[in-house]
N, C-alpha and C. Protein backbone atom coordinates (compact mmCIF):
# COMPACT_ATOMS: atom_id res chain seq x y z
N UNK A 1 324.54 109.95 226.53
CA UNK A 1 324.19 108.79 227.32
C UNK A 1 325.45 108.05 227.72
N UNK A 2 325.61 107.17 228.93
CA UNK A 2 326.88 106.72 229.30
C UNK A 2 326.65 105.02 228.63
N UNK A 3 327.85 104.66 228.45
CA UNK A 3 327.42 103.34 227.89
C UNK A 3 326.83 102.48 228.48
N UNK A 4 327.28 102.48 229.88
CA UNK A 4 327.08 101.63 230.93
C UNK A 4 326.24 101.04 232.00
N UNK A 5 325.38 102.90 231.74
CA UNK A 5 324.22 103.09 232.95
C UNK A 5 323.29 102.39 232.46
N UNK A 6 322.45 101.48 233.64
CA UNK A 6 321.69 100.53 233.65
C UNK A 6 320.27 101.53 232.80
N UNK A 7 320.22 102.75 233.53
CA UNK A 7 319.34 103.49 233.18
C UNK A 7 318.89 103.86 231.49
N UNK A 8 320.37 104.39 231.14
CA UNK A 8 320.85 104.73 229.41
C UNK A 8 320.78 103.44 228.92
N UNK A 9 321.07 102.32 229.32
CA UNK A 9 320.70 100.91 228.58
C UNK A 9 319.09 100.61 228.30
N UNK A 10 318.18 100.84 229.36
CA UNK A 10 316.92 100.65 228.89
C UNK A 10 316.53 101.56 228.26
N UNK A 11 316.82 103.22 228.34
CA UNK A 11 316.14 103.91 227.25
C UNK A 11 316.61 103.58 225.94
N UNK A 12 318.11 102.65 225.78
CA UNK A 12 318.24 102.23 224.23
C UNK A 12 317.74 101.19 224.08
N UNK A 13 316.70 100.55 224.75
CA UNK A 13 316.36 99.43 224.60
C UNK A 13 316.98 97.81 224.61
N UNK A 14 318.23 98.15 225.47
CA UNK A 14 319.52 97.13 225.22
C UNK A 14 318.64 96.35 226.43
N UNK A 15 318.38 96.33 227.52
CA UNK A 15 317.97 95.86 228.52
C UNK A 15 316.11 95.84 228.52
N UNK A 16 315.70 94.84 228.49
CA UNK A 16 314.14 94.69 228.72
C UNK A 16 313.24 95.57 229.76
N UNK A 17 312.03 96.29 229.29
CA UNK A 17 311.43 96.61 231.00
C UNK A 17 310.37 97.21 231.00
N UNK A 18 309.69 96.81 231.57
CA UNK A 18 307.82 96.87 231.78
C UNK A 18 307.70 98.63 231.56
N UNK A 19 307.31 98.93 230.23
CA UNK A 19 307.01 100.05 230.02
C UNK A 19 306.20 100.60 230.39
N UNK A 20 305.80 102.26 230.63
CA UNK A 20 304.34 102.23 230.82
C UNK A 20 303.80 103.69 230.55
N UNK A 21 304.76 104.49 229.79
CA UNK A 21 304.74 105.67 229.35
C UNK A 21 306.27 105.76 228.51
N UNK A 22 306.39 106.37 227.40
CA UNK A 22 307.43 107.00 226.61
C UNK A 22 307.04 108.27 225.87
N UNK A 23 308.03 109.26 225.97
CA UNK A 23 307.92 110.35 225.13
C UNK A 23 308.99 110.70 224.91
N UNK A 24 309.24 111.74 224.44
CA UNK A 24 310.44 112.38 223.50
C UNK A 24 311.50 113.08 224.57
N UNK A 25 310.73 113.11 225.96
CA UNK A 25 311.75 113.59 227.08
C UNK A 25 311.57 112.56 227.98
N UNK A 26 311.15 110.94 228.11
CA UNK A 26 310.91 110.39 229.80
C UNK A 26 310.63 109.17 228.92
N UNK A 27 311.24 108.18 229.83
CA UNK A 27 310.71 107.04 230.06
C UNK A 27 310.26 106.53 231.03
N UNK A 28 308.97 105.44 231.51
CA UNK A 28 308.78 105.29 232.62
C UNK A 28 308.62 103.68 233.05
N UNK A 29 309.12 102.93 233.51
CA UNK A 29 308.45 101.65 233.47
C UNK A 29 308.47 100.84 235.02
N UNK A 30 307.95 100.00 235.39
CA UNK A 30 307.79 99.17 236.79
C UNK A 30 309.18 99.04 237.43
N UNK A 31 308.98 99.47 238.49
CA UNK A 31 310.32 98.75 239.02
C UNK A 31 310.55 97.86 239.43
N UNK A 32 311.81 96.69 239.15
CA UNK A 32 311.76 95.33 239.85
C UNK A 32 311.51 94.85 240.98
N UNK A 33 311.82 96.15 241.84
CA UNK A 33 311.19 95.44 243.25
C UNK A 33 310.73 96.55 244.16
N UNK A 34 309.49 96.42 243.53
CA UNK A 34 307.93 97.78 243.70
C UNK A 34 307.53 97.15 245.55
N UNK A 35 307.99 98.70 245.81
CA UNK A 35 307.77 99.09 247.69
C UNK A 35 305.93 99.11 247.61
N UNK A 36 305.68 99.35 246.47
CA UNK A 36 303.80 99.38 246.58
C UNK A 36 303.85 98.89 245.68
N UNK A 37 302.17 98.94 245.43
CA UNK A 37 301.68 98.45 244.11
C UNK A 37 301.62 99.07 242.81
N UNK A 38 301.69 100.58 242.83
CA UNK A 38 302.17 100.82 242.02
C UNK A 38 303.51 101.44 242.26
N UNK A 39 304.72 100.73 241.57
CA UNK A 39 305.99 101.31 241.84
C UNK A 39 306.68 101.52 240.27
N UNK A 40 306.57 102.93 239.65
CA UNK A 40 307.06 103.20 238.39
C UNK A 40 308.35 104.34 238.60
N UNK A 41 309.14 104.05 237.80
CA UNK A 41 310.34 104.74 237.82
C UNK A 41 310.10 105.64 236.37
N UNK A 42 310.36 106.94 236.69
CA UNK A 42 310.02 107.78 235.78
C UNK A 42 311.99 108.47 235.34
N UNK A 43 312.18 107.97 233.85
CA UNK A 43 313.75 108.19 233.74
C UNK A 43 313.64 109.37 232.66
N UNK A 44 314.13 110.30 232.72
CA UNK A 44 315.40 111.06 231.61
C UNK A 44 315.73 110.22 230.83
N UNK A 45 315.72 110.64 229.19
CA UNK A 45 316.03 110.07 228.33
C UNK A 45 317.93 110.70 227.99
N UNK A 46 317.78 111.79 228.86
CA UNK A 46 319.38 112.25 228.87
C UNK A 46 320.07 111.95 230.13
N UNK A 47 321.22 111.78 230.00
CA UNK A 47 321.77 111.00 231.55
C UNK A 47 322.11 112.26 232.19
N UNK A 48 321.61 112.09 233.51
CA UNK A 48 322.52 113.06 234.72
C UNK A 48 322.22 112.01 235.42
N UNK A 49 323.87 112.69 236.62
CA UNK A 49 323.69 111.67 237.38
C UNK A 49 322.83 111.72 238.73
N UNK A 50 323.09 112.48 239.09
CA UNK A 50 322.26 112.81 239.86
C UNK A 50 321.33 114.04 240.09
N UNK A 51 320.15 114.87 241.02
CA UNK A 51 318.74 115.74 241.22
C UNK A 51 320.32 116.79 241.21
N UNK A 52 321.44 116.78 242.29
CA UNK A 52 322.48 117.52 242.52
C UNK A 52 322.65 117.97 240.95
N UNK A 53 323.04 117.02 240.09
CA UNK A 53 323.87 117.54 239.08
C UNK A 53 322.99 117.95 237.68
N UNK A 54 321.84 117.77 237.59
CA UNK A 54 320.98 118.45 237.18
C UNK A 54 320.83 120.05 236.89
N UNK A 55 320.49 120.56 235.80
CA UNK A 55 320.12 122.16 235.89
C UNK A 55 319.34 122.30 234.75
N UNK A 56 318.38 121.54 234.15
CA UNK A 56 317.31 121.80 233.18
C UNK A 56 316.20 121.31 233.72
N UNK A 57 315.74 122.39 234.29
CA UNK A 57 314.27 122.86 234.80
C UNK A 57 313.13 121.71 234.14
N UNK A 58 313.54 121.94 232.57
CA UNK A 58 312.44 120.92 231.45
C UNK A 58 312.48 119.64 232.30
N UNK A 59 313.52 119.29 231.89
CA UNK A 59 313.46 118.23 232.38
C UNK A 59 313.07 117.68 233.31
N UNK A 60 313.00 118.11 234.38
CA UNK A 60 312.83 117.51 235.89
C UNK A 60 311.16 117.85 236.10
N UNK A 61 310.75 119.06 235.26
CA UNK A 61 309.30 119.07 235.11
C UNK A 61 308.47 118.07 234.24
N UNK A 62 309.05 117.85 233.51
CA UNK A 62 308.91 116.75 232.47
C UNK A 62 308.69 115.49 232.95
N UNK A 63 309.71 115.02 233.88
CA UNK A 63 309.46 114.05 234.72
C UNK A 63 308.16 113.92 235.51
N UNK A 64 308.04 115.20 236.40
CA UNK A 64 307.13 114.96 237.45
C UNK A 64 305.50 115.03 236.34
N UNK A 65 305.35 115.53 235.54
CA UNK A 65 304.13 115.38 234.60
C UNK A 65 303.83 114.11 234.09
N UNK A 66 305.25 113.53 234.05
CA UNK A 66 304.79 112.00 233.08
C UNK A 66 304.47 111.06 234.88
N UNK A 67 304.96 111.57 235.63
CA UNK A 67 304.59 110.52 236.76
C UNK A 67 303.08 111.09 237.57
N UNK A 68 302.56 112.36 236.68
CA UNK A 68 301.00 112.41 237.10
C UNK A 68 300.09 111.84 235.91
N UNK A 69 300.55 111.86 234.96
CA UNK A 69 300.13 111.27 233.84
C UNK A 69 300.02 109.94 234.04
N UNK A 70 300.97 109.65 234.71
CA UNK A 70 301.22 107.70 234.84
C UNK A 70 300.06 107.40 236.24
N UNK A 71 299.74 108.66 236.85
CA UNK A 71 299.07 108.07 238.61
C UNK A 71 297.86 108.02 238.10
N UNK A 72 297.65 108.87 237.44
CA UNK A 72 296.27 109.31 236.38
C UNK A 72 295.63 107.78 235.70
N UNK A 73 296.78 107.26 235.11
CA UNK A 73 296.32 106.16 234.23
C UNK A 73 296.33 104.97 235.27
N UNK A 74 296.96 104.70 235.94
CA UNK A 74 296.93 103.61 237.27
C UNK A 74 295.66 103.58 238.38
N UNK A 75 294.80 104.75 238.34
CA UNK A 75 294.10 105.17 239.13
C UNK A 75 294.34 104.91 240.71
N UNK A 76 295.49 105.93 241.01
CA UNK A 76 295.70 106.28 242.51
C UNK A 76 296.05 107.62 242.74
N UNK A 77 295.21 108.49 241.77
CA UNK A 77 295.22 109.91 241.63
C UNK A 77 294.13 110.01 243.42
N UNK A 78 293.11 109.30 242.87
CA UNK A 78 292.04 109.11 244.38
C UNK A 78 292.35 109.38 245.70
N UNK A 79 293.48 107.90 245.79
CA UNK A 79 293.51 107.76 247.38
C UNK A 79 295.25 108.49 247.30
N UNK A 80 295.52 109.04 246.53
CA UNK A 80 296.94 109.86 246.51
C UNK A 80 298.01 108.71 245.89
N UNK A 81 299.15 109.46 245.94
CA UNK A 81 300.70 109.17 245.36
C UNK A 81 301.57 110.15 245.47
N UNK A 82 302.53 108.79 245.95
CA UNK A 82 303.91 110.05 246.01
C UNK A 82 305.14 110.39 245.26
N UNK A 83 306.14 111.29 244.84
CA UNK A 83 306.77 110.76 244.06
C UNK A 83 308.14 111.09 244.97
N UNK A 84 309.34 110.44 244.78
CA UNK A 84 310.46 110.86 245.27
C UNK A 84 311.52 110.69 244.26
N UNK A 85 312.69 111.39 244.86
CA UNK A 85 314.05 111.62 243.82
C UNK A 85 314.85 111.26 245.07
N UNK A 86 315.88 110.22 245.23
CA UNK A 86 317.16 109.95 246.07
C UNK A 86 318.25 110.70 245.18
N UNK A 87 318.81 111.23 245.98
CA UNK A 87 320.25 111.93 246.24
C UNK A 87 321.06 111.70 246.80
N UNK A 88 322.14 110.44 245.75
CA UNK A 88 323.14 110.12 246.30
C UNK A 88 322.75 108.64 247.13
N UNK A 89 324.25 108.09 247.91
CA UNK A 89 324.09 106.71 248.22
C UNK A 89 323.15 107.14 249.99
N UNK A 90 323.77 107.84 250.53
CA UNK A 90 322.76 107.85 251.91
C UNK A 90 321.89 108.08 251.63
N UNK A 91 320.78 108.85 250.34
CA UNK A 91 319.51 108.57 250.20
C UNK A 91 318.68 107.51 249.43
N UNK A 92 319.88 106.81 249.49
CA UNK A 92 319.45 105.37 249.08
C UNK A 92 319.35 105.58 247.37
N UNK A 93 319.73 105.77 246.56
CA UNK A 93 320.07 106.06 245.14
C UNK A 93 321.22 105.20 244.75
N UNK A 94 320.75 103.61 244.30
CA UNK A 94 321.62 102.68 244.29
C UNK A 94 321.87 102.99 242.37
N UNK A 95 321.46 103.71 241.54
CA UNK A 95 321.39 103.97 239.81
C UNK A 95 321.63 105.47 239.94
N UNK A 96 323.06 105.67 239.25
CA UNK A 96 323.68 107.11 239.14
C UNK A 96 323.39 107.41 237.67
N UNK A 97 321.70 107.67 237.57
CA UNK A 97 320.88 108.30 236.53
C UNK A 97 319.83 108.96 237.20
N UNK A 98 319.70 110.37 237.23
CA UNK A 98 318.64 110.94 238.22
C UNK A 98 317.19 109.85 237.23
N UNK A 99 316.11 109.94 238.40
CA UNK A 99 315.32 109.29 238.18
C UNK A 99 314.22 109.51 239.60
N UNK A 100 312.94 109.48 238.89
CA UNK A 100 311.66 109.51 239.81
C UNK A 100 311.29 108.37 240.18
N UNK A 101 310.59 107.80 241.85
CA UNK A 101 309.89 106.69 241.99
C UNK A 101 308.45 107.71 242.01
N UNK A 102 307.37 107.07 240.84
CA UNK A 102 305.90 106.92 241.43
C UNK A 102 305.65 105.90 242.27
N UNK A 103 305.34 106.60 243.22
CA UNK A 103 304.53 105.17 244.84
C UNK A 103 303.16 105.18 244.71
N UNK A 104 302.44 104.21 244.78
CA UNK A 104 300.84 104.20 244.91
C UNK A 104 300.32 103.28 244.99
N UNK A 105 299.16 103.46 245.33
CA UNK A 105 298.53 102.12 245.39
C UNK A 105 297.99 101.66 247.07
N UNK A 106 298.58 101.97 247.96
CA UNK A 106 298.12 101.69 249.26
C UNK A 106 298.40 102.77 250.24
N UNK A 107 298.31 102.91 251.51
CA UNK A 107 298.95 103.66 252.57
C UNK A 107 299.96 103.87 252.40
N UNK A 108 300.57 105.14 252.50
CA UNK A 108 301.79 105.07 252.58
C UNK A 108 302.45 106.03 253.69
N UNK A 109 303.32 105.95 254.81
CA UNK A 109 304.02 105.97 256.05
C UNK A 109 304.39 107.66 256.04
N UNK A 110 304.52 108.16 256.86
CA UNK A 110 305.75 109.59 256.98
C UNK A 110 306.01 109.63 258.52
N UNK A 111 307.05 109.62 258.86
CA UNK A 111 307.97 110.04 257.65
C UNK A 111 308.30 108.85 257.25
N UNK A 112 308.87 108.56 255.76
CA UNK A 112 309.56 107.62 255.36
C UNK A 112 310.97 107.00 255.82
N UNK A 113 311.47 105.95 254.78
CA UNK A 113 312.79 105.87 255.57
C UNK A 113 312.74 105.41 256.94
């Protein structure tokens, strides 16, 4: 874990944050400033920095399960949800900790962006 990353700070619990799933590979909790209604950030409990620098398969599957698990419990399995991964600063990836947004909750646009 890096000392620094905002990301590695909340999975040590140094930093506060609306939980809403934990397991032994993912954390997941609200994001501060949710594009929908439901807006959950699904994190790696191990730091990479970025989808690029990634190469454990587990993991990144791991992720996308806890963010159907999480649409599941929110109930916007129904009217759908999306999930995305930014890569890097032009895809708007302002936290150099790979990390999932769950979107849900209303309409949502395509293309995005």
């Amino acid at each position: 874990m890096s000392e620094s990353c905002l990301f590695c700070r909340i999975v040590r619990k140094e930093i506060p944050a609306k939980i809403v799933l934990e397991n032994e590979h993912v954390i997941a909790f609200r994001d501060i400033h949710p594009k929908a209604p439901t807006h959950v950030l699904v994190v790696p409990r191990t730091h990479v920095a970025t989808l690029d620098a990634a190469t454990d398969a587990r993991m990144l599957g791991e992720m996308q399960l806890a963010a159907a698990t999480i649409a599941r419990a929110e109930g916007i399995v129904e009217g759908g949800y999306r999930t995305v991964v930014n890569c890097g600063a032009d895809a708007g990836q302002t936290v150099l900790h790979v990390h999932l947004h769950l979107l849900g909750g209303r309409k949502l646009r395509w293309p995005p962006g």
